[in-house]
N, C-alpha and C. Protein backbone atom coordinates (compact mmCIF):
# COMPACT_ATOMS: atom_id res chain seq x y z
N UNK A 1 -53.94 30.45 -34.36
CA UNK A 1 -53.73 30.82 -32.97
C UNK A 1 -52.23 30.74 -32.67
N UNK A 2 -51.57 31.60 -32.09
CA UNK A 2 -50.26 31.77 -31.79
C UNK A 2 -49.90 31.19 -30.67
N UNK A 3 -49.07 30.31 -30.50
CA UNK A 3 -48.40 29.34 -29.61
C UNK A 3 -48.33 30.18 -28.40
N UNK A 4 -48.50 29.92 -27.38
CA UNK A 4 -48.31 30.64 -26.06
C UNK A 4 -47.85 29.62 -25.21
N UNK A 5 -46.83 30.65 -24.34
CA UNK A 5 -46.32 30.00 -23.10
C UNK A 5 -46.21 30.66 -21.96
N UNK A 6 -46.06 29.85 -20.66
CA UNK A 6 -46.00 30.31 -20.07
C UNK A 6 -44.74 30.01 -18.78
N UNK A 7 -44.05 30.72 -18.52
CA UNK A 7 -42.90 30.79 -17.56
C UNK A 7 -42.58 31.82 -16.82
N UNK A 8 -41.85 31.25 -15.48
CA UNK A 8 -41.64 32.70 -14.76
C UNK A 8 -40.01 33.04 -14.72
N UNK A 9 -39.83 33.89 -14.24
CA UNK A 9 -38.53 34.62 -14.87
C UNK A 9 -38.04 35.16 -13.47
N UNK A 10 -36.55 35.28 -13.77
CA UNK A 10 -35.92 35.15 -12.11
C UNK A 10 -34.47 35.14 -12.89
N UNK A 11 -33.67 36.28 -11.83
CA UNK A 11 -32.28 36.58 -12.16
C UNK A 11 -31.56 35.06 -11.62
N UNK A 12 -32.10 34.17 -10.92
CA UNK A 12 -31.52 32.80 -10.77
C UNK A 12 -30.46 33.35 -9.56
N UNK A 13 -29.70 32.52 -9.27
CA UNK A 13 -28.60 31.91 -7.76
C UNK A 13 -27.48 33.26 -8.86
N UNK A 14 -27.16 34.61 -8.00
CA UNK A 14 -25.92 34.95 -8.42
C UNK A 14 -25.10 35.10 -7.43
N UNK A 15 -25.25 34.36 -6.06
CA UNK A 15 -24.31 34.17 -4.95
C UNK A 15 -22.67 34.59 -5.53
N UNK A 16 -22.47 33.80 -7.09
CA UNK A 16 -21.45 33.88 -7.69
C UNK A 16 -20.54 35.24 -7.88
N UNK A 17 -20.92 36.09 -7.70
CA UNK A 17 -20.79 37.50 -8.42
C UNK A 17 -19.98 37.88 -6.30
N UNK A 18 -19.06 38.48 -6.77
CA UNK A 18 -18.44 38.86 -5.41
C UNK A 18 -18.48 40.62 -5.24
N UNK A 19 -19.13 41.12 -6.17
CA UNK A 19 -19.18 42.44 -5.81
C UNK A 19 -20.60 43.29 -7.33
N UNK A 20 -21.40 44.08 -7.08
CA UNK A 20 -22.10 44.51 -7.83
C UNK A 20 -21.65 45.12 -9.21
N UNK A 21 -20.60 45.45 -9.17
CA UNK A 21 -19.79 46.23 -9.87
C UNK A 21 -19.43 45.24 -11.60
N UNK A 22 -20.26 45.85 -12.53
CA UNK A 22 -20.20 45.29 -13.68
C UNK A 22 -21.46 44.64 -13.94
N UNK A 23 -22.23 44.95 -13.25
CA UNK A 23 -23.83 43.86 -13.35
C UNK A 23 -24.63 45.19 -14.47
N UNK A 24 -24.43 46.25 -14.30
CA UNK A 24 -25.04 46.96 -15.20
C UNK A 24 -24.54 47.70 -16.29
N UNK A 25 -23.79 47.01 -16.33
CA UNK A 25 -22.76 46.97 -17.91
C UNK A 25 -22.58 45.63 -18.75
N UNK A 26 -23.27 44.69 -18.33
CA UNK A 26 -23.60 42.93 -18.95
C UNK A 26 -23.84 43.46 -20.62
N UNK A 27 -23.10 43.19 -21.44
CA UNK A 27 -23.23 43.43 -22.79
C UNK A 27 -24.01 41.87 -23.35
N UNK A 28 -24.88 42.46 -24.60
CA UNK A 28 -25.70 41.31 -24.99
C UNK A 28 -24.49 40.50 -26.43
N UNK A 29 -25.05 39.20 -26.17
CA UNK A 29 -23.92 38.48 -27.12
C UNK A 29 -24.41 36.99 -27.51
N UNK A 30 -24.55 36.66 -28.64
CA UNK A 30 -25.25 35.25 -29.12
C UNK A 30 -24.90 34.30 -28.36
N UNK A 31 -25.90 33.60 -27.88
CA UNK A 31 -25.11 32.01 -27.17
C UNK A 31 -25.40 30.85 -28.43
N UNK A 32 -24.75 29.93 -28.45
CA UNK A 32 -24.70 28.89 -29.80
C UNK A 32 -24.95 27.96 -29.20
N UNK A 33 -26.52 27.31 -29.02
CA UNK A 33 -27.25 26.65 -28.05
C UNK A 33 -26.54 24.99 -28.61
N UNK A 34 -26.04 25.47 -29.91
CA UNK A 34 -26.09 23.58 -30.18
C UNK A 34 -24.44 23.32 -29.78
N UNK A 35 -23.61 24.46 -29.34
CA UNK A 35 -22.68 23.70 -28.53
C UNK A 35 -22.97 22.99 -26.90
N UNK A 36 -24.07 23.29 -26.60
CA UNK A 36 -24.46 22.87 -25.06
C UNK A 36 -25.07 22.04 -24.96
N UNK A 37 -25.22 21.00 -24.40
CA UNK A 37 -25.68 19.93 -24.03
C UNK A 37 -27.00 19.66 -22.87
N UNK A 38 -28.27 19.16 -23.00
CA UNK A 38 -29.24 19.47 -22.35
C UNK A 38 -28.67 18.93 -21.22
N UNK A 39 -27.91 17.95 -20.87
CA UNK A 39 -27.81 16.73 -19.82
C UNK A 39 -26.73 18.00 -18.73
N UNK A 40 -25.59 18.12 -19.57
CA UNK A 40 -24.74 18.84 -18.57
C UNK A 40 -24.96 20.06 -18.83
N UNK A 41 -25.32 21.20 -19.65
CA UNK A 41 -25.52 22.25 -19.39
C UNK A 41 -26.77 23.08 -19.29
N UNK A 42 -28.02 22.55 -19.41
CA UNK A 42 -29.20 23.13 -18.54
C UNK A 42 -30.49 21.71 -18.58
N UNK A 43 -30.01 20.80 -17.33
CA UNK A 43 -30.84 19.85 -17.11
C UNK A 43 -32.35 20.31 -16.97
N UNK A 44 -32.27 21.38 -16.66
CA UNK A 44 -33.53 21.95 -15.68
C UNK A 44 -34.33 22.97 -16.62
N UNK A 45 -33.92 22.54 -17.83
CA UNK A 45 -34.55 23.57 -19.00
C UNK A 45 -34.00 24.74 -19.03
N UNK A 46 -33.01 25.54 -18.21
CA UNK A 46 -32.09 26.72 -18.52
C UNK A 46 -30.92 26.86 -18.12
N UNK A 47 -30.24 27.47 -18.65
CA UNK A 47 -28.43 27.86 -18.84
C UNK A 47 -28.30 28.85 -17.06
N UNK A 48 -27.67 28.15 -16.30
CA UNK A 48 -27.69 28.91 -14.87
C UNK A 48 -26.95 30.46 -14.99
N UNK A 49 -27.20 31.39 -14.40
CA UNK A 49 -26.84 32.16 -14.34
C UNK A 49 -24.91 32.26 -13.74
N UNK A 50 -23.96 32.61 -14.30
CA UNK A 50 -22.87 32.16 -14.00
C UNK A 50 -22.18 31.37 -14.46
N UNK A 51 -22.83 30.67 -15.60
CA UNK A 51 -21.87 29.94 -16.75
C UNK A 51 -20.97 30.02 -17.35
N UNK A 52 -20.30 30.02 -16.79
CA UNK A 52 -18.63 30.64 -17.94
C UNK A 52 -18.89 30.12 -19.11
N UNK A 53 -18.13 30.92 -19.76
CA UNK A 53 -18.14 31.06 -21.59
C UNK A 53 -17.49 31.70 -22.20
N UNK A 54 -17.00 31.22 -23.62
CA UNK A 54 -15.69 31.84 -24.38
C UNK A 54 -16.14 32.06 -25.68
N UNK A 55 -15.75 33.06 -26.56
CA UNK A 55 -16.76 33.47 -27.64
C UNK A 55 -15.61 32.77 -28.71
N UNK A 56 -16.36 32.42 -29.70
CA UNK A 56 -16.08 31.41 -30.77
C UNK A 56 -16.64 31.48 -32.22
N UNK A 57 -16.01 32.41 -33.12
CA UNK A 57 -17.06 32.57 -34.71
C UNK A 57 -17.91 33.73 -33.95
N UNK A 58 -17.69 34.72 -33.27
CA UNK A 58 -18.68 35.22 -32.82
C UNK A 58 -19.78 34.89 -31.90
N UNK A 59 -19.77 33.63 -31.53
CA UNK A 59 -20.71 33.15 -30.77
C UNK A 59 -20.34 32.51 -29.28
N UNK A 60 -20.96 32.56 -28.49
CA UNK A 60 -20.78 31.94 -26.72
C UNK A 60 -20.70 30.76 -26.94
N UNK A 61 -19.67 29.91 -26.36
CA UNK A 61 -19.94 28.19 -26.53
C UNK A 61 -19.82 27.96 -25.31
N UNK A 62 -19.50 27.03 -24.52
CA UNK A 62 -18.88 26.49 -22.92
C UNK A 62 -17.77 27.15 -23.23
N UNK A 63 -16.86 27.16 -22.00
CA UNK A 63 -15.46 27.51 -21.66
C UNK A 63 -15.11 26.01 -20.67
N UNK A 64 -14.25 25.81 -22.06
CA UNK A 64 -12.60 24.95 -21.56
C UNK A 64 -11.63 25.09 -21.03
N UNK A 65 -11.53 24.63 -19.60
CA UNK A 65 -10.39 25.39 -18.73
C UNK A 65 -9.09 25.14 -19.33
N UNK A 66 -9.36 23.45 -20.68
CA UNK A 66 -8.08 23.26 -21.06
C UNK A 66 -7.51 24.49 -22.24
N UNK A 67 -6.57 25.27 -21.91
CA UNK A 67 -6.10 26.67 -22.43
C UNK A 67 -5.46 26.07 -23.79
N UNK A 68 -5.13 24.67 -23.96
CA UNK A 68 -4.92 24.60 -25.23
C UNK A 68 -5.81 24.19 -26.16
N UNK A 69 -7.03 24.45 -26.28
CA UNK A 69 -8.18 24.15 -27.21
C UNK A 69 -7.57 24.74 -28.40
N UNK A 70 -8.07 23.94 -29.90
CA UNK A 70 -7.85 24.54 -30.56
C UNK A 70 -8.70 25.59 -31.17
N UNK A 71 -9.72 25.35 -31.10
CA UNK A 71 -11.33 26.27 -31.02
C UNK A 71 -11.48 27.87 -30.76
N UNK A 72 -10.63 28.15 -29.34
CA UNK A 72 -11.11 29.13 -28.86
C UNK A 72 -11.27 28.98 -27.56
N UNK A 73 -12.29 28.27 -27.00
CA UNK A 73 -13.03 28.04 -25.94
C UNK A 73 -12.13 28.17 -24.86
N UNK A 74 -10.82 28.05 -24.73
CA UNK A 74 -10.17 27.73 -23.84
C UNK A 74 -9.95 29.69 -23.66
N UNK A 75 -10.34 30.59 -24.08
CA UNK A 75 -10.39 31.65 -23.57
C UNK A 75 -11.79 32.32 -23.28
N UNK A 76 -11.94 32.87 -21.98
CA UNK A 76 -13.01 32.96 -21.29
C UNK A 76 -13.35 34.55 -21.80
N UNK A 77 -14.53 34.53 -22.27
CA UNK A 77 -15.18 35.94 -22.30
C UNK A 77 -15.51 36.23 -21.22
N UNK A 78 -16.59 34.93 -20.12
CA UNK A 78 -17.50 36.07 -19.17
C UNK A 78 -18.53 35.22 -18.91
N UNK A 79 -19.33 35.18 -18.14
CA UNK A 79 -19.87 34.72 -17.17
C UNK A 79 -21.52 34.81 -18.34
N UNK A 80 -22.76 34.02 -18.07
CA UNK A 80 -23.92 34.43 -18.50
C UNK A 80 -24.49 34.99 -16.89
N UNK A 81 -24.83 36.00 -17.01
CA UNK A 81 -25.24 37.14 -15.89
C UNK A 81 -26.56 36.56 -15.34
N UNK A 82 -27.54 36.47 -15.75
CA UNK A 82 -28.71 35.93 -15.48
C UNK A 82 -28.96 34.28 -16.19
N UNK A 83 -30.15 33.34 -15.38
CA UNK A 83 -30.38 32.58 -16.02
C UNK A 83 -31.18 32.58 -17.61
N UNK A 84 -30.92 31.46 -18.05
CA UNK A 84 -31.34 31.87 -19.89
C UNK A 84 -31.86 30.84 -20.26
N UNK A 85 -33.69 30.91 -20.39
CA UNK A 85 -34.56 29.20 -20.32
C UNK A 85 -34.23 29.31 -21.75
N UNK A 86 -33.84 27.94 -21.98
CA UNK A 86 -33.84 27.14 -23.19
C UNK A 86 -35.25 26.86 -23.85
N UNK A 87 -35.35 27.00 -25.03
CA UNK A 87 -37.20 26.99 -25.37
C UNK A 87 -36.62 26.12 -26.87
N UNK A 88 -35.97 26.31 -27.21
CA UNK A 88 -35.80 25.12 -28.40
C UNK A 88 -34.35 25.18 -29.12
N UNK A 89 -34.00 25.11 -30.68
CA UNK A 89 -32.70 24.77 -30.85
C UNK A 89 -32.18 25.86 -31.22
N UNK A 90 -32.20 27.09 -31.14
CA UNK A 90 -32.07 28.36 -31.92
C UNK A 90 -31.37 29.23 -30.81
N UNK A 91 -30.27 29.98 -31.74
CA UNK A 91 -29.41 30.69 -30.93
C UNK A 91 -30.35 31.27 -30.64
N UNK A 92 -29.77 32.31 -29.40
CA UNK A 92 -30.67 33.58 -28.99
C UNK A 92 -29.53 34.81 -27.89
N UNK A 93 -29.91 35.25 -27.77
CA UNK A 93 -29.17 36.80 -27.08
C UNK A 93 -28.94 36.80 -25.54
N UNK A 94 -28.17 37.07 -25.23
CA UNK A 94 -27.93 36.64 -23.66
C UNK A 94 -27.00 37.74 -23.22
N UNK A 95 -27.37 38.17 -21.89
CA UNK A 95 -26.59 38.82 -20.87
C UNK A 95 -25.07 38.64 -20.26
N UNK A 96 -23.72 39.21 -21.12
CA UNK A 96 -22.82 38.45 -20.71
C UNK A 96 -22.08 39.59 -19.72
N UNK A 97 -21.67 38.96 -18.41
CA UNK A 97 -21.04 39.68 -17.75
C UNK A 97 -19.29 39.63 -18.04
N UNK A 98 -18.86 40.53 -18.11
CA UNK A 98 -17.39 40.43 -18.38
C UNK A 98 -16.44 41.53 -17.77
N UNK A 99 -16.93 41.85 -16.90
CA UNK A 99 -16.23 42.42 -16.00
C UNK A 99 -16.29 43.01 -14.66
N UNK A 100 -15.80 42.55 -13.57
CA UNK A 100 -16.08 43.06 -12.25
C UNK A 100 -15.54 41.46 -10.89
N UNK A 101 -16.26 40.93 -10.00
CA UNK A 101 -15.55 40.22 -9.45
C UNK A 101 -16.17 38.86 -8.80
N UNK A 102 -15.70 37.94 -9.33
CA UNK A 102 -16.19 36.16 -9.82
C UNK A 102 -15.57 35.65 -8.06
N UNK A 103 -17.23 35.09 -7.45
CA UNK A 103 -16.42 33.52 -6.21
C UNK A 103 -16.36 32.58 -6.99
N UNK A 104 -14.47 31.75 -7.16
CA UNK A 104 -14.19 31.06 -7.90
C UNK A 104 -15.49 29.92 -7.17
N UNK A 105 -15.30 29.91 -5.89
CA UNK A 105 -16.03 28.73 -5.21
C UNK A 105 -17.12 28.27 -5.57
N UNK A 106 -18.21 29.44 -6.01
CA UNK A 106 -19.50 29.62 -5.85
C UNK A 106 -19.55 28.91 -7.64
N UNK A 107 -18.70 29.28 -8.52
CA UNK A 107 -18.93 28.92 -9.75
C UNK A 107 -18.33 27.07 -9.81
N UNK A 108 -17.30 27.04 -9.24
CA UNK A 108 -16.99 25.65 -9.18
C UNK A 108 -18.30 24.79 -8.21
N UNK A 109 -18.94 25.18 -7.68
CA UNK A 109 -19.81 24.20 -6.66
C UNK A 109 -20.99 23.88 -8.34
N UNK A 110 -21.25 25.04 -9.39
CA UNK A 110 -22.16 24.18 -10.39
C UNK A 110 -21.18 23.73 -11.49
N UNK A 111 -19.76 23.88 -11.65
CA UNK A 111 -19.11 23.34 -12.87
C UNK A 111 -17.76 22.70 -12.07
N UNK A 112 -18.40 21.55 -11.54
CA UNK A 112 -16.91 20.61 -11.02
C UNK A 112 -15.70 21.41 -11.66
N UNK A 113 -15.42 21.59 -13.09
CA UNK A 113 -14.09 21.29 -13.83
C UNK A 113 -13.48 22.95 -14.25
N UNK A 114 -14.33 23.71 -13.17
CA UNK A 114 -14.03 25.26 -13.55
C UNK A 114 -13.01 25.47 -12.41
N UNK A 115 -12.07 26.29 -13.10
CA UNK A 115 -11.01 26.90 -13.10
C UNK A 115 -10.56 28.51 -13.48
N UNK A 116 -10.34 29.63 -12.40
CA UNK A 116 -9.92 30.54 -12.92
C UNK A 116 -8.60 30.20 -14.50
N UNK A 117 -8.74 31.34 -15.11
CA UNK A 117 -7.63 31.15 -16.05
C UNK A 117 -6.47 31.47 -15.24
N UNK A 118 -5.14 30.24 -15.95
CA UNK A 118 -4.03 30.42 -15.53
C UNK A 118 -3.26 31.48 -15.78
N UNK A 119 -3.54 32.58 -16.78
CA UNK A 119 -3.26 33.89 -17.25
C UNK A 119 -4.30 34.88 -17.52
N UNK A 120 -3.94 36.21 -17.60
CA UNK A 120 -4.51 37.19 -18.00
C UNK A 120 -5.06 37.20 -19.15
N UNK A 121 -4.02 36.85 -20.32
CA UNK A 121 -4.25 36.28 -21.65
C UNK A 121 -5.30 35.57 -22.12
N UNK A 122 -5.47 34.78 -21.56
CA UNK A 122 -6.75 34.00 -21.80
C UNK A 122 -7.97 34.17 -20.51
N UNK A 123 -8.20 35.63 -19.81
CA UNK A 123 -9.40 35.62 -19.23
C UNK A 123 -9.65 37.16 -19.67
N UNK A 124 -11.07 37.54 -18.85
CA UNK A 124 -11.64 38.35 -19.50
C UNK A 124 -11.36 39.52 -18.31
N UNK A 125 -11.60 40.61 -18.40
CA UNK A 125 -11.74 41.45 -17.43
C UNK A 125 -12.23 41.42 -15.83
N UNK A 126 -12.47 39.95 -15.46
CA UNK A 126 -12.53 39.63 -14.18
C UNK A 126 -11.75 39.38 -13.02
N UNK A 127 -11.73 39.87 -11.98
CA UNK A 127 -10.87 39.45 -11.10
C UNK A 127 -11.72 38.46 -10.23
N UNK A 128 -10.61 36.93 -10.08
CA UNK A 128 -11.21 35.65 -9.77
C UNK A 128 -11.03 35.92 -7.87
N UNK A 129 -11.91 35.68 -7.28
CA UNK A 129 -11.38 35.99 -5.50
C UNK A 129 -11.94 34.02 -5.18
């Protein structure tokens, strides 16, 4: 018998997003679940919609506002567009928004330590309002 579940599904809080523009151009892109942490990055069993994130080996990790990471992380790809339930330890495919226009506010009220990038250089095609 094949494991079944059951959950409901919901674009989640995108208050974040300051204009429509780029929501239907969200390119799909691996998230690397074992850089995230259940406690601080989806207490509630999923990755919130609006997560900043910086691609790393090919893969989504958190984004480090500190710009001198040596990793990567400290450059921002893009936002996760919709919420993304966590179901166990295995990467999986996610909705990344990366271009159009971010409330810095709305993203700092779920990540205390978020920060537009201090340059162009290290952000993605977003303009921060």
């Amino acid at each position: 018998m094949p494991k079944l579940r059951q959950e409901t599904l919901g674009t989640g809080d995108m208050s974040w997003l300051d204009s429509d523009h780029g929501i239907r151009n969200g390119r799909t892109e691996i998230l690397d679940i074992s850089a995230f942490t259940k406690s601080t990055h989806y207490p509630d069993g999923y990755i919130r919609s609006g997560t900043p994130v910086a691609l790393v080996g090919g893969l989504l990790v958190p984004y480090d506002v500190t710009a001198g990471t040596t990793t990567g992380a400290g450059v921002l790809e893009g936002h996760i567009l919709t919420d993304q339930s966590v179901v166990d330890d295995k990467d999986f495919g996610v909705p990344l928004f990366d271009h159009g226009r971010v409330k810095v506010s709305k993203i700092a009220a779920f990540y205390a330590n978020f920060a537009k990038p201090a340059t162009a250089k290290l952000a993605s095609l977003i303009k921060y309002v």
